[in-house]
N, C-alpha and C. Protein backbone atom coordinates (compact mmCIF):
# COMPACT_ATOMS: atom_id res chain seq x y z
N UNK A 1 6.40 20.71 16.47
CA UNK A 1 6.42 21.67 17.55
C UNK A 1 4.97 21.91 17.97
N UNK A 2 4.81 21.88 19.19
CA UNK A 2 3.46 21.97 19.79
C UNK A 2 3.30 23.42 19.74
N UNK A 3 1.99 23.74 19.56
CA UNK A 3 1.36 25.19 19.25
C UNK A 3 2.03 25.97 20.75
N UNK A 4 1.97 25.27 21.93
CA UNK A 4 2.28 26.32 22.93
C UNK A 4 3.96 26.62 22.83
N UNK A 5 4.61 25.24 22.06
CA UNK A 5 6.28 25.94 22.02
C UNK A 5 6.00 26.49 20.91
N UNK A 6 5.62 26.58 20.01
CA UNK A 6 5.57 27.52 18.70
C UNK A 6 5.40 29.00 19.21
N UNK A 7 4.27 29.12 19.91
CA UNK A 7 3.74 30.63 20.56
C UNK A 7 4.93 31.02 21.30
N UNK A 8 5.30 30.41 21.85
CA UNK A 8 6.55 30.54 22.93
C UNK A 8 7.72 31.55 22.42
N UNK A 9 8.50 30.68 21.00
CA UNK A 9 9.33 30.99 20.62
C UNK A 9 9.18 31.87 19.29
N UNK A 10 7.98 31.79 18.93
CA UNK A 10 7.81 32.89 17.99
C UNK A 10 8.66 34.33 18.17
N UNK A 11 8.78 34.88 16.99
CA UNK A 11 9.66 35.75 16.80
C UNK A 11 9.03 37.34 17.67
N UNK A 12 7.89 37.44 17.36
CA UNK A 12 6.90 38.60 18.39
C UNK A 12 7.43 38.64 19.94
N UNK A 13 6.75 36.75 20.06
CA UNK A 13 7.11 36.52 21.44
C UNK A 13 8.57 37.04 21.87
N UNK A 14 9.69 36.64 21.24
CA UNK A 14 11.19 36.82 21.68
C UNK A 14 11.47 38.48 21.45
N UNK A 15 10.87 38.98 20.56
CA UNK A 15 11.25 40.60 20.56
C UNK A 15 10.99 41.09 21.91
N UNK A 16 9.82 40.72 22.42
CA UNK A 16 8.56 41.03 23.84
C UNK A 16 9.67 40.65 24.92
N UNK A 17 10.36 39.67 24.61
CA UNK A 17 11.44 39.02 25.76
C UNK A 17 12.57 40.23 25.69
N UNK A 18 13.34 40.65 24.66
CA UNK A 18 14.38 41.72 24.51
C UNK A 18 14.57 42.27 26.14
N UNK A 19 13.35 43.60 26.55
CA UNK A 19 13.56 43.93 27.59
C UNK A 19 13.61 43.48 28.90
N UNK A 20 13.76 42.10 29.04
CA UNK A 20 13.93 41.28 30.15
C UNK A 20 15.03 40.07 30.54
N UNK A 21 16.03 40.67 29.29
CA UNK A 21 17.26 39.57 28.80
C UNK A 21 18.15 40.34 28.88
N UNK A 22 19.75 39.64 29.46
CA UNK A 22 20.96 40.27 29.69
C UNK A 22 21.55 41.05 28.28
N UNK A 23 21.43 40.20 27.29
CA UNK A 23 21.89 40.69 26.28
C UNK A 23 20.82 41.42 25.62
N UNK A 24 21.82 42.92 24.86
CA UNK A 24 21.00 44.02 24.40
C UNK A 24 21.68 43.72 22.89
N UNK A 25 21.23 45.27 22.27
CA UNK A 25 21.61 45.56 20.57
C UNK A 25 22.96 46.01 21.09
N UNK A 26 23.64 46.85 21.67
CA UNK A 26 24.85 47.30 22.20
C UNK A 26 25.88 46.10 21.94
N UNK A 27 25.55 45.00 23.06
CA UNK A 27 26.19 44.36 23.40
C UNK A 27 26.87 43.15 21.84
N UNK A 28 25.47 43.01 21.23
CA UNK A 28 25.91 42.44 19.68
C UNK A 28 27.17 43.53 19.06
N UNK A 29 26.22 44.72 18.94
CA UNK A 29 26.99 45.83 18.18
C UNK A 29 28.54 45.82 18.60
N UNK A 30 28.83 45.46 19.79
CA UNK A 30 30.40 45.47 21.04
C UNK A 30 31.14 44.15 20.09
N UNK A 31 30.49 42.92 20.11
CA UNK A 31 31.19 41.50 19.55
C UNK A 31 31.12 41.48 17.87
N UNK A 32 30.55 42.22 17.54
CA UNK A 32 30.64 42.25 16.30
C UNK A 32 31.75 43.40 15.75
N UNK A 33 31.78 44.37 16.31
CA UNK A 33 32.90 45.24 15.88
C UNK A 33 34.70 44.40 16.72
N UNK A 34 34.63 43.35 17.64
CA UNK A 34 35.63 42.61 18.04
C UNK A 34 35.70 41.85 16.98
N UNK A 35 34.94 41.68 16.53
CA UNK A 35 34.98 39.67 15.33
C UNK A 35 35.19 40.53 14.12
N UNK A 36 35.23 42.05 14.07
CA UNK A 36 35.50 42.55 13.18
C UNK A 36 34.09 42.47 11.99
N UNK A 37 33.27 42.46 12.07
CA UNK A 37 31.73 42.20 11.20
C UNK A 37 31.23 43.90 10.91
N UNK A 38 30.32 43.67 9.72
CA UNK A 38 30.05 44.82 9.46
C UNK A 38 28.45 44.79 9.48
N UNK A 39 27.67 44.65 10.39
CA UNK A 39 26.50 44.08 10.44
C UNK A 39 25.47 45.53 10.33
N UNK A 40 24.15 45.56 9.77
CA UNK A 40 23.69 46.72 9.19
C UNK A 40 22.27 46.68 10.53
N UNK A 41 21.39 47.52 11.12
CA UNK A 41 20.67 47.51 12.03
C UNK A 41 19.62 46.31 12.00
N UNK A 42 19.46 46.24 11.11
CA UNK A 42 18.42 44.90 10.90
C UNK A 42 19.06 43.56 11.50
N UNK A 43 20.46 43.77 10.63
CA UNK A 43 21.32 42.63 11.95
C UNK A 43 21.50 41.93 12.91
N UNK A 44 21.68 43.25 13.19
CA UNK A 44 22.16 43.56 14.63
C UNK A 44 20.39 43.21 15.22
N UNK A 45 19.24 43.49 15.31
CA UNK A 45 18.50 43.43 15.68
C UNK A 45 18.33 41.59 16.02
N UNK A 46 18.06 41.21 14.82
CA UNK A 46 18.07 39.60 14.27
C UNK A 46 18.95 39.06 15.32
N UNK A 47 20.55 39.42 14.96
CA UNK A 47 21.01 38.47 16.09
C UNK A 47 21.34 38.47 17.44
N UNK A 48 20.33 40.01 18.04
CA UNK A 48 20.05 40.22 19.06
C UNK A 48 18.62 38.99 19.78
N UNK A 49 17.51 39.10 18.94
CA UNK A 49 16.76 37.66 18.84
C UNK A 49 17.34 36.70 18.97
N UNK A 50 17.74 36.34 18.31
CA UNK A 50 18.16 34.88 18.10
C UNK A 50 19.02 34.76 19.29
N UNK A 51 19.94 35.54 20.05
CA UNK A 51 20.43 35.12 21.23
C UNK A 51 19.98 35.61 22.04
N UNK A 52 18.65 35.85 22.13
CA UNK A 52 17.53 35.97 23.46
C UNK A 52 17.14 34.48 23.34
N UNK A 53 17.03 33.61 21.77
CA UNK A 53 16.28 32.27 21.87
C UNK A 53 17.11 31.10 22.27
N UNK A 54 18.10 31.70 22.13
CA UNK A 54 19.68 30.49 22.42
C UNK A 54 19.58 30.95 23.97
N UNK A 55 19.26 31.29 24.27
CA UNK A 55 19.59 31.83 26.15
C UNK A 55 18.18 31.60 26.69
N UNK A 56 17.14 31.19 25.94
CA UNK A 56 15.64 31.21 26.23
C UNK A 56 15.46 28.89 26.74
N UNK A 57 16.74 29.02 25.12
CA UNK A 57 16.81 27.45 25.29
C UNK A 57 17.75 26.87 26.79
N UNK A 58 18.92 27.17 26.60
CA UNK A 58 19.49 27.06 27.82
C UNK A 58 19.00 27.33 29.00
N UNK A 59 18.18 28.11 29.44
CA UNK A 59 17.73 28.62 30.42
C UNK A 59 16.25 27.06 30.24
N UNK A 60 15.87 27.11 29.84
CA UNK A 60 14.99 25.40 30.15
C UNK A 60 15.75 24.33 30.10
N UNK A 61 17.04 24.19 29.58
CA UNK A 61 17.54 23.15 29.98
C UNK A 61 18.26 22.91 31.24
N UNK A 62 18.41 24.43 32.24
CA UNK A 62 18.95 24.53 33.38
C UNK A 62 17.73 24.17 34.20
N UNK A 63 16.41 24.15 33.95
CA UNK A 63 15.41 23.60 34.87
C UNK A 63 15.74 22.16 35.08
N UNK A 64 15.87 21.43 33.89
CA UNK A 64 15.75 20.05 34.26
C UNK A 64 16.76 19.39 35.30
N UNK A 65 15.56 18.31 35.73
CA UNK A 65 16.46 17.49 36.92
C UNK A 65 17.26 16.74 36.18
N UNK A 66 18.31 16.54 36.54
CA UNK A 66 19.90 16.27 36.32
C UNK A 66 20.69 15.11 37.15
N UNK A 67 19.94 14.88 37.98
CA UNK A 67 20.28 13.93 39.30
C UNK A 67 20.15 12.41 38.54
N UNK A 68 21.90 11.71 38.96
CA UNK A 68 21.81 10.84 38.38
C UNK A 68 21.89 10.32 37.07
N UNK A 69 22.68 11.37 36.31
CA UNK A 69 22.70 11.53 34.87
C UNK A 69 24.17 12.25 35.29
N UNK A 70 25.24 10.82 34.48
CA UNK A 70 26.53 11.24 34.19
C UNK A 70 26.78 12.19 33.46
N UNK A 71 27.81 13.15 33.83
CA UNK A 71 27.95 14.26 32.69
C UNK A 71 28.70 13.66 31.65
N UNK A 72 28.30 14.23 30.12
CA UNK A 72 29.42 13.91 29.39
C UNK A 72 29.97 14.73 28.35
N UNK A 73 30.87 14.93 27.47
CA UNK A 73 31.16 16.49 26.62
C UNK A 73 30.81 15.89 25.35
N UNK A 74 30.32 14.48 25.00
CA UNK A 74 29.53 14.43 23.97
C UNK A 74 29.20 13.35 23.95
N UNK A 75 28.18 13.31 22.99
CA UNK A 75 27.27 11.79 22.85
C UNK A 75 27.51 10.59 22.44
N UNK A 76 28.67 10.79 21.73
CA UNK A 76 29.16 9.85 20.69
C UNK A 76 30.96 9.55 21.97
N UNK A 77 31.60 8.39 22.00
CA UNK A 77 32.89 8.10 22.19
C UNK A 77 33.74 8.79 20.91
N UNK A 78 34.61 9.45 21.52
CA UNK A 78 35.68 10.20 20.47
C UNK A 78 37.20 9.59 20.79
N UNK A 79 37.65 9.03 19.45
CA UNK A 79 38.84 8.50 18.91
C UNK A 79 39.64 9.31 18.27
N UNK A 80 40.97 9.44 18.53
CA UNK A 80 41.69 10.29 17.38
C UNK A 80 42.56 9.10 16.60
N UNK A 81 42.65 8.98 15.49
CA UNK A 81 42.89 8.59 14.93
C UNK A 81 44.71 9.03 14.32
N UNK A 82 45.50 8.67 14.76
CA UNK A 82 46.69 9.35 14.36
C UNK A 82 47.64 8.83 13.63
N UNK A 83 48.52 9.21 12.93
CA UNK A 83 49.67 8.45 12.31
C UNK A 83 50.52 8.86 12.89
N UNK A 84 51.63 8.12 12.74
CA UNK A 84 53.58 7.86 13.64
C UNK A 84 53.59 9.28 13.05
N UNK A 85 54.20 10.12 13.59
CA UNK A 85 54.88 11.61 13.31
C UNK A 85 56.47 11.36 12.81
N UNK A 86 56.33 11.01 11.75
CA UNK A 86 57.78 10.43 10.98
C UNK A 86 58.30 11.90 9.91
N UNK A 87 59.46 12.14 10.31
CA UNK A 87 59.49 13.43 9.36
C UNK A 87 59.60 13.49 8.06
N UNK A 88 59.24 14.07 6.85
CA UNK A 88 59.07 13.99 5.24
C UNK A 88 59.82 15.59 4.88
N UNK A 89 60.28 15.28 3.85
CA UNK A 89 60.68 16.88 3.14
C UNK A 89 59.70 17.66 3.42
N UNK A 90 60.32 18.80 3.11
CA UNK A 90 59.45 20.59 3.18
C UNK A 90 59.35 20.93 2.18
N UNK A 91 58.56 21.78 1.93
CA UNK A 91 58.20 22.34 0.65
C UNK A 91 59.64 23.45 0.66
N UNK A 92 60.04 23.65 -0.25
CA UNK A 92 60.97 24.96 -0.34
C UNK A 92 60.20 26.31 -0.32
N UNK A 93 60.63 27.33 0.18
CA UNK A 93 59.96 28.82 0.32
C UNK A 93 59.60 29.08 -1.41
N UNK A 94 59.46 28.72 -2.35
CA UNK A 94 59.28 28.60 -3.37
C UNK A 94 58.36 27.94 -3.71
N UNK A 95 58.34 26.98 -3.08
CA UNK A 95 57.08 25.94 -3.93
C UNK A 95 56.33 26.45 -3.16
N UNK A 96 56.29 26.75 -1.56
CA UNK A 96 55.33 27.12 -0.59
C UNK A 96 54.57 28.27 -1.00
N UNK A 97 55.25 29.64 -1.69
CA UNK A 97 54.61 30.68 -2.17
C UNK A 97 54.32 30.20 -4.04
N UNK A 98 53.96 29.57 -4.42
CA UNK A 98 53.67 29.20 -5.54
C UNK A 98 52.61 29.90 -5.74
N UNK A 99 51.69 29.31 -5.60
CA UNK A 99 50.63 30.15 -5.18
C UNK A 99 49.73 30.85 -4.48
N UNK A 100 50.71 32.10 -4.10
CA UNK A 100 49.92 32.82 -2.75
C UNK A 100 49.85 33.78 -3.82
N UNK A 101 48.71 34.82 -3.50
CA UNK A 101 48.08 36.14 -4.04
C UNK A 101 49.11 37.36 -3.89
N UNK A 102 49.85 37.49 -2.82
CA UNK A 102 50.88 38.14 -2.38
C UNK A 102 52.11 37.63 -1.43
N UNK A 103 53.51 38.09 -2.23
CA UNK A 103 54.16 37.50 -1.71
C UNK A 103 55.01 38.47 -1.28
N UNK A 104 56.01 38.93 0.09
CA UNK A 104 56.97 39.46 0.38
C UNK A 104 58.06 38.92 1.04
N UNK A 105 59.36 38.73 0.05
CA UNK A 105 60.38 38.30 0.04
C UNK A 105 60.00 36.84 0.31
N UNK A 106 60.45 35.96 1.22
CA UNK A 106 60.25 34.72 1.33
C UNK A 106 58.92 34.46 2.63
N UNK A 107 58.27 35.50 2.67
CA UNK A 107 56.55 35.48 3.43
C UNK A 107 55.61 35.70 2.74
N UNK A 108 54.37 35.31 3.09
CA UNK A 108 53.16 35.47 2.27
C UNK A 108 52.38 36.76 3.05
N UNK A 109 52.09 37.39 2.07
CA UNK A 109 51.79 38.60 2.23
C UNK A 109 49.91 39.08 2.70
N UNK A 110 50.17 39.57 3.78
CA UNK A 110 48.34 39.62 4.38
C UNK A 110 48.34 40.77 4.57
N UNK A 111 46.91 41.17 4.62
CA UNK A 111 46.30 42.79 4.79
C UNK A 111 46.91 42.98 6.41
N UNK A 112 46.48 44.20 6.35
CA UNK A 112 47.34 44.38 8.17
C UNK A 112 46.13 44.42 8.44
N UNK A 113 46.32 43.94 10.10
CA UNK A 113 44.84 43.93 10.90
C UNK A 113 44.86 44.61 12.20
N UNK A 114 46.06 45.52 12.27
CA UNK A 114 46.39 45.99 13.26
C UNK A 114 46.58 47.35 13.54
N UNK A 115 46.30 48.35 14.06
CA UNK A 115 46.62 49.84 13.74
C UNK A 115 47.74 49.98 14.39
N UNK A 116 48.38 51.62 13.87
CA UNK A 116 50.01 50.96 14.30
C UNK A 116 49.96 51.63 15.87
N UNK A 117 48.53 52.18 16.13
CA UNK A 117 48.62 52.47 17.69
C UNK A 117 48.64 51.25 18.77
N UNK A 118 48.98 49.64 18.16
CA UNK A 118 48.57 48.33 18.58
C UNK A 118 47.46 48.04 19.10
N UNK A 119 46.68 48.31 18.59
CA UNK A 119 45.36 47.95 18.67
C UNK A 119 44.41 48.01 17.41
């Protein structure tokens, strides 16, 4: 890394950027209580940075000229590889809960993630 992208992206530098970037501490604090995370202020700060530097990067790659350069959704040719969909036995609701941590009646049993106001 050349000293002027080093200076660039230094961590000082990107704090200095904060007040001139769409995304705030709020807005982390908003997606992180959606993704369900329990992130502590230091966090929240950090990965307020770090997506000033992910949006610092994109934003130079929207400079470049582009003209004449096929788009593509990745670098590599992608193959799926599949087998005949031939049907095989099932596990019985028995063997299937063999080993689950919690089981109710013939379901496997999960924490609720839902309040019962549905949301």
């Amino acid at each position: 890394m050349t000293e002027d992208c080093a200076s660039f992206f230094s961590r000082k530098r990107l704090e200095d950027r904060l007040v001139d970037t769409p995304i705030d501490e709020s807005q982390v604090r908003h997606v992180a209580q959606l993704a369900r995370l329990k992130l502590s202020d230091d966090e929240i700060r950090q990965h307020t940075v770090d997506l000033v530097a992910i949006l610092g990067y994109v934003e130079q790659l929207s400079e470049l000229n582009t003209d004449g350069i096929a788009e593509t959704t990745h670098p590599l040719p992608l193959c799926n590889v599949l087998r005949d969909d031939e049907p095989q036995p099932s596990l019985t609701p028995d063997q299937a809960l063999a080993n689950a941590p919690q089981k109710r009646d013939t379901f496997f049993g999960v924490p609720k993630v839902l309040n019962q106001e549905g949301g």
